[in-house]
PDB file of N, CA and C in Angstrom:
ATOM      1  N   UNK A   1     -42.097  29.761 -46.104  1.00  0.00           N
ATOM      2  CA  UNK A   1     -41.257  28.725 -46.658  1.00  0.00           C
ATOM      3  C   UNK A   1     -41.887  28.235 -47.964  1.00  0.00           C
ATOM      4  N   UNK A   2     -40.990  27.997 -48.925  1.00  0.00           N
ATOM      5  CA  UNK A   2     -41.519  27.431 -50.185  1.00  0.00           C
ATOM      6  C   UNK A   2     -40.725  25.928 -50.792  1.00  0.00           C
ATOM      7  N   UNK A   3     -41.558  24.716 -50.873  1.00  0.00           N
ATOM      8  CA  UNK A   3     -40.560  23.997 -51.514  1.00  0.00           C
ATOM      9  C   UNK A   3     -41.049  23.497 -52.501  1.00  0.00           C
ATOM     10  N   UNK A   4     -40.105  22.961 -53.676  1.00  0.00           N
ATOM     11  CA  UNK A   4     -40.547  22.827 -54.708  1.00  0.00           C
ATOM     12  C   UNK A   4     -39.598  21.101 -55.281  1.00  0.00           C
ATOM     13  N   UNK A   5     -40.900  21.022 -55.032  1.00  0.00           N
ATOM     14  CA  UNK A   5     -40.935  19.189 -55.427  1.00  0.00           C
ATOM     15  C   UNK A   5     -39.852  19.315 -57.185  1.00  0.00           C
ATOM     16  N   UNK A   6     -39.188  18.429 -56.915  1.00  0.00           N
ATOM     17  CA  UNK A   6     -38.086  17.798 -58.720  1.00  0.00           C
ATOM     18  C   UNK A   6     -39.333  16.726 -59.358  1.00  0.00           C
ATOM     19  N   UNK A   7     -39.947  16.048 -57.750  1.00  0.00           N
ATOM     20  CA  UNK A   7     -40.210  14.673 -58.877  1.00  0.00           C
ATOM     21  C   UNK A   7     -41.488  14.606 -58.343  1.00  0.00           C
ATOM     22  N   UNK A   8     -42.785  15.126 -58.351  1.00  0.00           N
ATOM     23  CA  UNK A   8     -43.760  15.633 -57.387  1.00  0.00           C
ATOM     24  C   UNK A   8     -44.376  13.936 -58.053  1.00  0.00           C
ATOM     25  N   UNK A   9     -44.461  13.358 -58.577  1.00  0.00           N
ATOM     26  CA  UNK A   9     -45.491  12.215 -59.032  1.00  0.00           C
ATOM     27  C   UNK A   9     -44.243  10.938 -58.369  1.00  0.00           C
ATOM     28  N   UNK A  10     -43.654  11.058 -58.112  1.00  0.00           N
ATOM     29  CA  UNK A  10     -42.540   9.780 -57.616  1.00  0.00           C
ATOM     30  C   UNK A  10     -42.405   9.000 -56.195  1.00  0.00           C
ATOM     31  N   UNK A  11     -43.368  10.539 -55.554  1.00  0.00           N
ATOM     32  CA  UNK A  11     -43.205  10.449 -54.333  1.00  0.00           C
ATOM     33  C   UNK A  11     -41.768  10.422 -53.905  1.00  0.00           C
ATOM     34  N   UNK A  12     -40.860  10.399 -54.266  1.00  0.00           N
ATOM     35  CA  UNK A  12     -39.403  10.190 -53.565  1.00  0.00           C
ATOM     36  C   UNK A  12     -39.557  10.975 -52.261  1.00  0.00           C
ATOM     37  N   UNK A  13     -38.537  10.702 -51.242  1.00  0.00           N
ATOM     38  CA  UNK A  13     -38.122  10.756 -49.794  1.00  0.00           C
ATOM     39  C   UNK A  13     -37.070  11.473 -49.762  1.00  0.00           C
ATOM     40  N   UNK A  14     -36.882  12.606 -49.509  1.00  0.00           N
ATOM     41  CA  UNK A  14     -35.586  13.097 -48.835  1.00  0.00           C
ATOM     42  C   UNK A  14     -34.729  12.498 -47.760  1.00  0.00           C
ATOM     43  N   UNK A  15     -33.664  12.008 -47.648  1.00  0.00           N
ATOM     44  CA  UNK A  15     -33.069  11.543 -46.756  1.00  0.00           C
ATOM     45  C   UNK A  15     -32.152  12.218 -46.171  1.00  0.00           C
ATOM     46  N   UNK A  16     -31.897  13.214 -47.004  1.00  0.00           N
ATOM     47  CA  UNK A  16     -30.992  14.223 -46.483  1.00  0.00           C
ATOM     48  C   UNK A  16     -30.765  15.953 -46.553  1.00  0.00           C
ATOM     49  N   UNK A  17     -30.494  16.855 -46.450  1.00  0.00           N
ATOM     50  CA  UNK A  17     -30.217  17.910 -46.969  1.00  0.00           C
ATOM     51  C   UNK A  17     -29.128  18.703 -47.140  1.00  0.00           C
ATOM     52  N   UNK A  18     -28.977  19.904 -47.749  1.00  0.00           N
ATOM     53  CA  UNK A  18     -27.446  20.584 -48.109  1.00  0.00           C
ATOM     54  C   UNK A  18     -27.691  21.915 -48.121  1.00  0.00           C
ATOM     55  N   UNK A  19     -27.069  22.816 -47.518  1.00  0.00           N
ATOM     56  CA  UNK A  19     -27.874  24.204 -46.852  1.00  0.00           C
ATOM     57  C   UNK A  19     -26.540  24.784 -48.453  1.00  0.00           C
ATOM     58  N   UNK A  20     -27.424  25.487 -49.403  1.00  0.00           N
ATOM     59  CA  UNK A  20     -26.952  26.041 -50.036  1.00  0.00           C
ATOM     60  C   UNK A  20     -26.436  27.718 -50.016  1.00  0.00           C
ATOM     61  N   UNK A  21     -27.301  28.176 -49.197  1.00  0.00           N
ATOM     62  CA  UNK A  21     -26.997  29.338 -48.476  1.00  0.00           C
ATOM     63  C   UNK A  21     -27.997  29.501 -47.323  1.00  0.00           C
ATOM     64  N   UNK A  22     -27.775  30.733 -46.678  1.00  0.00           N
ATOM     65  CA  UNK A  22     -28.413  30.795 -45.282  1.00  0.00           C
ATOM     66  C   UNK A  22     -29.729  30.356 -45.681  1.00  0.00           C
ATOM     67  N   UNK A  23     -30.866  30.420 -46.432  1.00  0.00           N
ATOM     68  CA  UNK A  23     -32.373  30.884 -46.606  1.00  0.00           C
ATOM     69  C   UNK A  23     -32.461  29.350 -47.454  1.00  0.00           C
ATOM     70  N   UNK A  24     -31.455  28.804 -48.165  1.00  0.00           N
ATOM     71  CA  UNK A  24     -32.008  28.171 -48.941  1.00  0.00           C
ATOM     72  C   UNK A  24     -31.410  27.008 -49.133  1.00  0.00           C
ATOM     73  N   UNK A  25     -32.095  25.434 -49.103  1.00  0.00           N
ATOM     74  CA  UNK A  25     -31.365  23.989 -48.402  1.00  0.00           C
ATOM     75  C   UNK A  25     -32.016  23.538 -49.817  1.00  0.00           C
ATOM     76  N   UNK A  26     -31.045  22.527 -50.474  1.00  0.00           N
ATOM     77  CA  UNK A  26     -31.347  21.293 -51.494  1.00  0.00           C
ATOM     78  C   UNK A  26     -31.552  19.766 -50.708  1.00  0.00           C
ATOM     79  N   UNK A  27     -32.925  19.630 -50.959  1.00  0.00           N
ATOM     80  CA  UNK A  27     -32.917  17.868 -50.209  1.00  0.00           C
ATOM     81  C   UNK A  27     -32.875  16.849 -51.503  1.00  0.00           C
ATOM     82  N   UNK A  28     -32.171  15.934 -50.542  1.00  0.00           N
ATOM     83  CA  UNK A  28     -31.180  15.072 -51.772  1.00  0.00           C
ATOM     84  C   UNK A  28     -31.832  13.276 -51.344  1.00  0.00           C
ATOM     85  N   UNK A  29     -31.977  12.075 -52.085  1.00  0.00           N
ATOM     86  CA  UNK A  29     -32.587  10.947 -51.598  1.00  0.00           C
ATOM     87  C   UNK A  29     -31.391  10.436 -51.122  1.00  0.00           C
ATOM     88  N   UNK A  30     -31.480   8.920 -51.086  1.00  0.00           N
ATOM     89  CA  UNK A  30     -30.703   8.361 -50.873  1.00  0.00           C
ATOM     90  C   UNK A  30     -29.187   7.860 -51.421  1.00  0.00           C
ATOM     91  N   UNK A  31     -29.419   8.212 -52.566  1.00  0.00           N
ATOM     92  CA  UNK A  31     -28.021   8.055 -53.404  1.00  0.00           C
ATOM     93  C   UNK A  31     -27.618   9.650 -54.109  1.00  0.00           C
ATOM     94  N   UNK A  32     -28.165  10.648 -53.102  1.00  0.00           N
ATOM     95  CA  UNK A  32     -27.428  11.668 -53.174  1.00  0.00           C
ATOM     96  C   UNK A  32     -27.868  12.826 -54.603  1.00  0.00           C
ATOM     97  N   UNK A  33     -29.812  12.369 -55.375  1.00  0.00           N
ATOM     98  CA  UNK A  33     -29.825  12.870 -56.408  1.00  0.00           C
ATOM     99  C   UNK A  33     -30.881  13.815 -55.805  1.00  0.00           C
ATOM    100  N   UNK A  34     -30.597  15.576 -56.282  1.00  0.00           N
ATOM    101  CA  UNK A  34     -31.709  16.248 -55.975  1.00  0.00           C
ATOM    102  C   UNK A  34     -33.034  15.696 -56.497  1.00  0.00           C
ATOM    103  N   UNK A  35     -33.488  16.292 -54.875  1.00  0.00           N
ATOM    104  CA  UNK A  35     -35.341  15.880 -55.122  1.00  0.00           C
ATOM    105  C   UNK A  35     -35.736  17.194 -54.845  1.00  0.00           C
ATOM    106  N   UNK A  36     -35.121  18.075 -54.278  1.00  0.00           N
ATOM    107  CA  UNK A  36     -36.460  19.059 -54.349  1.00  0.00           C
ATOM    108  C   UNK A  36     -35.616  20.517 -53.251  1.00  0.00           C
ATOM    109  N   UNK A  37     -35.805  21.427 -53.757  1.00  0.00           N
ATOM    110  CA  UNK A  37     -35.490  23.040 -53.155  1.00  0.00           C
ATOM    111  C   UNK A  37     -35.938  23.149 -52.210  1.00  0.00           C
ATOM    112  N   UNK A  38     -35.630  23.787 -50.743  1.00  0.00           N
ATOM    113  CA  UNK A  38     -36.915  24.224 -49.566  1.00  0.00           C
ATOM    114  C   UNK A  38     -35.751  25.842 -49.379  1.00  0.00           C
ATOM    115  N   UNK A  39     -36.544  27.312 -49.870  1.00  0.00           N
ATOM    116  CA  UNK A  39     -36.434  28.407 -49.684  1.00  0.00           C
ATOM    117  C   UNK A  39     -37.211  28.896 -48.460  1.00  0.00           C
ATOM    118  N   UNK A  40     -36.632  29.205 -47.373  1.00  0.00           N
ATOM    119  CA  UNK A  40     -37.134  29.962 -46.506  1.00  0.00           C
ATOM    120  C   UNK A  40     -37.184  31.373 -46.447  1.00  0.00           C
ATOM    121  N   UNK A  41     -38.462  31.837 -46.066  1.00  0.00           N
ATOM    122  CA  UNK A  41     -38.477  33.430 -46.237  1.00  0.00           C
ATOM    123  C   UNK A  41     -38.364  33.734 -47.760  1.00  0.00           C
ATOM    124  N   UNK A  42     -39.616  33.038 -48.643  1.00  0.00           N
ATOM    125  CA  UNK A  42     -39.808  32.591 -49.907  1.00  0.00           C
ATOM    126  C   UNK A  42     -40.018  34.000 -50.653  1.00  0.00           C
ATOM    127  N   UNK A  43     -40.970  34.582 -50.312  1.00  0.00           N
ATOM    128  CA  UNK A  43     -41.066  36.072 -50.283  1.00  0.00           C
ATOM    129  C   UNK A  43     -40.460  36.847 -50.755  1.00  0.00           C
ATOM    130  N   UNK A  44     -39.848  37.389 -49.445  1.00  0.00           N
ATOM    131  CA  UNK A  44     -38.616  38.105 -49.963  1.00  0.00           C
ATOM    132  C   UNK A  44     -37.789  38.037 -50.739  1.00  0.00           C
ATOM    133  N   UNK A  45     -37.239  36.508 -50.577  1.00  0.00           N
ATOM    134  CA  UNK A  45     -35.994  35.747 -51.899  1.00  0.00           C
ATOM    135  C   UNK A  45     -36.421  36.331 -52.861  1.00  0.00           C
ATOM    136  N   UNK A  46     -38.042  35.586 -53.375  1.00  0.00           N
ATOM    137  CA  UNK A  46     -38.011  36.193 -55.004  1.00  0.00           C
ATOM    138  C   UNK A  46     -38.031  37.810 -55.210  1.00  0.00           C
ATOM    139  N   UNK A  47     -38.495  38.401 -54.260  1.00  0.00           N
ATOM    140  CA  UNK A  47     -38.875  40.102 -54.392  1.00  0.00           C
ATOM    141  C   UNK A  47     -37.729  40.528 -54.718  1.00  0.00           C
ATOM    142  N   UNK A  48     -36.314  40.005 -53.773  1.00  0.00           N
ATOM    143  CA  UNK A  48     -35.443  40.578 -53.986  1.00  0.00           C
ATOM    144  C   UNK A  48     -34.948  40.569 -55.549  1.00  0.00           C
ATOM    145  N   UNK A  49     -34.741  39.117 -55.683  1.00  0.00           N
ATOM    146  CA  UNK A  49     -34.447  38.719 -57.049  1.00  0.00           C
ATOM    147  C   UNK A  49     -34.466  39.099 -58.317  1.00  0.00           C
ATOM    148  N   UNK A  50     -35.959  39.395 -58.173  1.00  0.00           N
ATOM    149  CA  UNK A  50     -36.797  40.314 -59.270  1.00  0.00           C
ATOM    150  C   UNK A  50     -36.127  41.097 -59.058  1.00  0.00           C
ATOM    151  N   UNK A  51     -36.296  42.501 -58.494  1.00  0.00           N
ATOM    152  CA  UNK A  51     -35.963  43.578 -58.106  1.00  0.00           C
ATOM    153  C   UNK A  51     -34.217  43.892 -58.864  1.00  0.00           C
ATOM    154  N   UNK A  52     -33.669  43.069 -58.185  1.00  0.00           N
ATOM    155  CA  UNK A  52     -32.140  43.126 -58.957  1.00  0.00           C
ATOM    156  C   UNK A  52     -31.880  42.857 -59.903  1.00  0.00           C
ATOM    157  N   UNK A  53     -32.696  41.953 -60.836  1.00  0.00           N
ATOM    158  CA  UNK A  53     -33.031  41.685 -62.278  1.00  0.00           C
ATOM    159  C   UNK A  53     -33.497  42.489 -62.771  1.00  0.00           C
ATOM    160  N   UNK A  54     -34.013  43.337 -62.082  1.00  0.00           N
ATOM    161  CA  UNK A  54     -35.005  44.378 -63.197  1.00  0.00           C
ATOM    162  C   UNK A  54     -34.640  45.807 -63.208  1.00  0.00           C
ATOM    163  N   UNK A  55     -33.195  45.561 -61.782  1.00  0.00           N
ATOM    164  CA  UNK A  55     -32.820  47.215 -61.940  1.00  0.00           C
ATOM    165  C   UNK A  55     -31.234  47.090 -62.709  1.00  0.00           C
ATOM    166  N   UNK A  56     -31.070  45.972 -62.457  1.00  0.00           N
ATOM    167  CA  UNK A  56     -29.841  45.798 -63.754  1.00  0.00           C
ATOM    168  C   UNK A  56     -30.103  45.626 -65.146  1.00  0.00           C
ATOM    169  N   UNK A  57     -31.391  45.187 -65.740  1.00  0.00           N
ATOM    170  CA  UNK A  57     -31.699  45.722 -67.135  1.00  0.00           C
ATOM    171  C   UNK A  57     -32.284  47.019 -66.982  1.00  0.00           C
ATOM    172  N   UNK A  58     -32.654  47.644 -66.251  1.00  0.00           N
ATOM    173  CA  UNK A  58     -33.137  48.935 -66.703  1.00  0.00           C
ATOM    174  C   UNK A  58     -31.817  50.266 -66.303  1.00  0.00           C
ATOM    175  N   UNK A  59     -30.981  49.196 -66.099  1.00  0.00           N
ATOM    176  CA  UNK A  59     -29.649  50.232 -65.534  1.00  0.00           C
ATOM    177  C   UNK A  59     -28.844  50.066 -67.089  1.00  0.00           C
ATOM    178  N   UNK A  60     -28.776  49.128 -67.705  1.00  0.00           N
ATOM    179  CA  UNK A  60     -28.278  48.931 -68.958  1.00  0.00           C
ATOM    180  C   UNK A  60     -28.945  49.622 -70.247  1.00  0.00           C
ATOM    181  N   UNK A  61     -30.174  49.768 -69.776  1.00  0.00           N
ATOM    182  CA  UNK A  61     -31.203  50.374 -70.948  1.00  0.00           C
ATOM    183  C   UNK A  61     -30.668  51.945 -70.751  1.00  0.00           C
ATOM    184  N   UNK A  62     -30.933  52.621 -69.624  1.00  0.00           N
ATOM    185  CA  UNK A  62     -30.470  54.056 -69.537  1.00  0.00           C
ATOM    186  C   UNK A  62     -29.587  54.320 -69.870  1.00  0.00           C
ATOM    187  N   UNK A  63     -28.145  53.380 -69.547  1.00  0.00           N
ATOM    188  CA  UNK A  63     -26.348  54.226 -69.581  1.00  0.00           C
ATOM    189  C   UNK A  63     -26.745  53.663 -70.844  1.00  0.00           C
ATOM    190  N   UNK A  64     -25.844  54.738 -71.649  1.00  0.00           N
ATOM    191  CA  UNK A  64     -25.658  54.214 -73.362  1.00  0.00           C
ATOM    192  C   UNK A  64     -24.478  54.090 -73.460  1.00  0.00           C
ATOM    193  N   UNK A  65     -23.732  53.275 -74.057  1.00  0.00           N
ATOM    194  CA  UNK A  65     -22.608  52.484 -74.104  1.00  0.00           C
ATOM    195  C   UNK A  65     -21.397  53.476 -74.797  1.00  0.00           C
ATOM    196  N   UNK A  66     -20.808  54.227 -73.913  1.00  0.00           N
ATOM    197  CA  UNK A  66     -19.546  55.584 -73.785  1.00  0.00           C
ATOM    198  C   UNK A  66     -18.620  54.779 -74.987  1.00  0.00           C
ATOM    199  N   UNK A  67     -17.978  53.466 -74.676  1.00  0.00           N
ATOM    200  CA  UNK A  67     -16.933  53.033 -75.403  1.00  0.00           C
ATOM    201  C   UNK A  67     -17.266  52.959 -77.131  1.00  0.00           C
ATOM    202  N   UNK A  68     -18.036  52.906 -77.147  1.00  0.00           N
ATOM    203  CA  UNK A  68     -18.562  52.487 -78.676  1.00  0.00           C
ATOM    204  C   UNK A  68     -19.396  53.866 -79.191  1.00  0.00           C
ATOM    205  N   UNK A  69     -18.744  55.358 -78.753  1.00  0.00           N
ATOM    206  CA  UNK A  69     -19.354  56.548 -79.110  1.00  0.00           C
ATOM    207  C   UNK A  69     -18.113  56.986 -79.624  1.00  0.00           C
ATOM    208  N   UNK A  70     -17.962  57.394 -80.922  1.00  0.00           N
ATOM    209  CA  UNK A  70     -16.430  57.776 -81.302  1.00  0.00           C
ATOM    210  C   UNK A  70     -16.982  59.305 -82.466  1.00  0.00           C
ATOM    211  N   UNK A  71     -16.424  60.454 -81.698  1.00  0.00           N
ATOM    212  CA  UNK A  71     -16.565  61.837 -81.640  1.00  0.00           C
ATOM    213  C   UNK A  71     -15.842  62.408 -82.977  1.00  0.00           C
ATOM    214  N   UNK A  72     -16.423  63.678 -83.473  1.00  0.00           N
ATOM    215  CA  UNK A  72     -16.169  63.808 -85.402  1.00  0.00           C
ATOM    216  C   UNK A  72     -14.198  64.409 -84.910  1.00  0.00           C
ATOM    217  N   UNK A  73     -14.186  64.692 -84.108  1.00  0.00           N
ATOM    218  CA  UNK A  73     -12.614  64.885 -83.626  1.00  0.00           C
ATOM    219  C   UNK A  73     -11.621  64.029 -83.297  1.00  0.00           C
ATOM    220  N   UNK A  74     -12.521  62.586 -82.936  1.00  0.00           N
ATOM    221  CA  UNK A  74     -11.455  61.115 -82.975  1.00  0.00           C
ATOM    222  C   UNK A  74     -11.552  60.848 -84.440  1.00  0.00           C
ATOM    223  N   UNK A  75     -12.505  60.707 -84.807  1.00  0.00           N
ATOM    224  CA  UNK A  75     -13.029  60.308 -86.075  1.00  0.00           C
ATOM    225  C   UNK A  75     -11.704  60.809 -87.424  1.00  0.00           C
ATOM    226  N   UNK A  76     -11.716  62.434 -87.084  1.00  0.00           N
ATOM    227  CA  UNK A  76     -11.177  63.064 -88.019  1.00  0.00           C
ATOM    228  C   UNK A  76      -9.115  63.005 -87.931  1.00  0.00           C
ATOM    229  N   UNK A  77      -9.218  62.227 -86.706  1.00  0.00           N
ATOM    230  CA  UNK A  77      -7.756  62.358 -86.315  1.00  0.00           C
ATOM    231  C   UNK A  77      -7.773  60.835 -87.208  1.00  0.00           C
ATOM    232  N   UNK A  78      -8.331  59.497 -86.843  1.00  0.00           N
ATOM    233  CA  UNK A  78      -8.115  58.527 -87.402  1.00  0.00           C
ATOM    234  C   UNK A  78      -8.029  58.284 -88.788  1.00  0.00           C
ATOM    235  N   UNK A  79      -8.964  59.669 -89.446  1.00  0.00           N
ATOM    236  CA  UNK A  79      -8.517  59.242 -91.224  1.00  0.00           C
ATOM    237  C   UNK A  79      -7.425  59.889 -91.640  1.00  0.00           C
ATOM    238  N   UNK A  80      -6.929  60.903 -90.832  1.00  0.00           N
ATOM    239  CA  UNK A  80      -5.417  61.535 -91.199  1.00  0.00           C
ATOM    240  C   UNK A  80      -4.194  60.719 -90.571  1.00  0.00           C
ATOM    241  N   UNK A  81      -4.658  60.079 -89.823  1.00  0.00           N
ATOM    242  CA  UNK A  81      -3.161  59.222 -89.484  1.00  0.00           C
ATOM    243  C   UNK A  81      -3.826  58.067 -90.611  1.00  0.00           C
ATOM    244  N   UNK A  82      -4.589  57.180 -91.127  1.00  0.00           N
ATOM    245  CA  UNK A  82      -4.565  56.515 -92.067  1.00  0.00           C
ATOM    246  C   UNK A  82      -4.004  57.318 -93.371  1.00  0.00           C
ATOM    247  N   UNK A  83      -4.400  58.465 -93.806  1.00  0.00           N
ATOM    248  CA  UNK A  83      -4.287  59.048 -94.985  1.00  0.00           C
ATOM    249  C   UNK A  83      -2.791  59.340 -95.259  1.00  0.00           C
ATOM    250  N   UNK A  84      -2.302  59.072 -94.003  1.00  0.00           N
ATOM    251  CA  UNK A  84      -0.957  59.977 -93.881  1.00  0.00           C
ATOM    252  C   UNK A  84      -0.053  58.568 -94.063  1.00  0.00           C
ATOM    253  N   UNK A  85      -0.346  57.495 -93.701  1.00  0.00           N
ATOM    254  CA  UNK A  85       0.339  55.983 -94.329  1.00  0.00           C
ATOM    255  C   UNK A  85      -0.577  55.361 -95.017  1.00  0.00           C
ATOM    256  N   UNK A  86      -1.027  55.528 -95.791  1.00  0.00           N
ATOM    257  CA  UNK A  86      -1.482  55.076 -96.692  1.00  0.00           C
ATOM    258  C   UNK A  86      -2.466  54.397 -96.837  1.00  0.00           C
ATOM    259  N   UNK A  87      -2.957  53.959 -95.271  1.00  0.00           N
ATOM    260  CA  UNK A  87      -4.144  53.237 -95.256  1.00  0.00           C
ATOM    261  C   UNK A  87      -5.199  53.307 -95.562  1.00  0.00           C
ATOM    262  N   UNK A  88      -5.718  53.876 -96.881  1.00  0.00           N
ATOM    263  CA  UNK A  88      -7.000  53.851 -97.692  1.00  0.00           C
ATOM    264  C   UNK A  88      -7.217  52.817 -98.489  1.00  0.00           C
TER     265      UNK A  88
END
C-alpha cells in the first residue's frame, strides 16, 4: 500500500474516503477537500503504468506515420490534375 500525503505539514484528518477504482481510494477532510491518495498493491500500479507508457511511445517511435507518406505516383497524378486546371 502506498499513500501519499496533499498536505503532509498540516497534519489534516481524513474523515472520509472515495474508492476511485478497485486499487485506488481518495481521502477527503471534512468539508470534502482532497488530503491525500491511498494506492493499494502500489507496485504493480506503477509497473504497470510505466510499462504502458513506455510501450505506447516506443510503439509510436517504430510505426512511421503511412498517412503523411505520399508516393512519386500520387505525387505525379496530383500535378497533372493541377496542370490540367490550371492550378499552378
Amino acid at each position: 500500500m502506498l499513500f501519499i500525503c496533499l498536505f503532509p505539514k498540516t497534519r489534516k484528518r481524513g474523515v472520509g474516503s472515495v474508492e476511485i477504482s478497485p486499487n485506488i481510494t481518495a481521502e477527503v477532510n471534512n468539508v470534502g477537500e482532497l488530503i491525500g491518495i491511498e494506492i493499494l498493491n502500489a507496485s504493480a500500479f506503477i509497473r504497470n503504468s510505466i510499462l504502458e507508457s513506455v510501450q505506447a511511445k516506443m510503439l509510436n517511435i517504430v510505426v512511421p506515420s503511412v498517412s503523411k507518406r505520399v508516393t512519386a505516383k500520387q505525387r505525379d497524378k496530383s500535378d497533372r490534375r493541377k496542370s490540367a486546371s490550371g492550378g499552378y
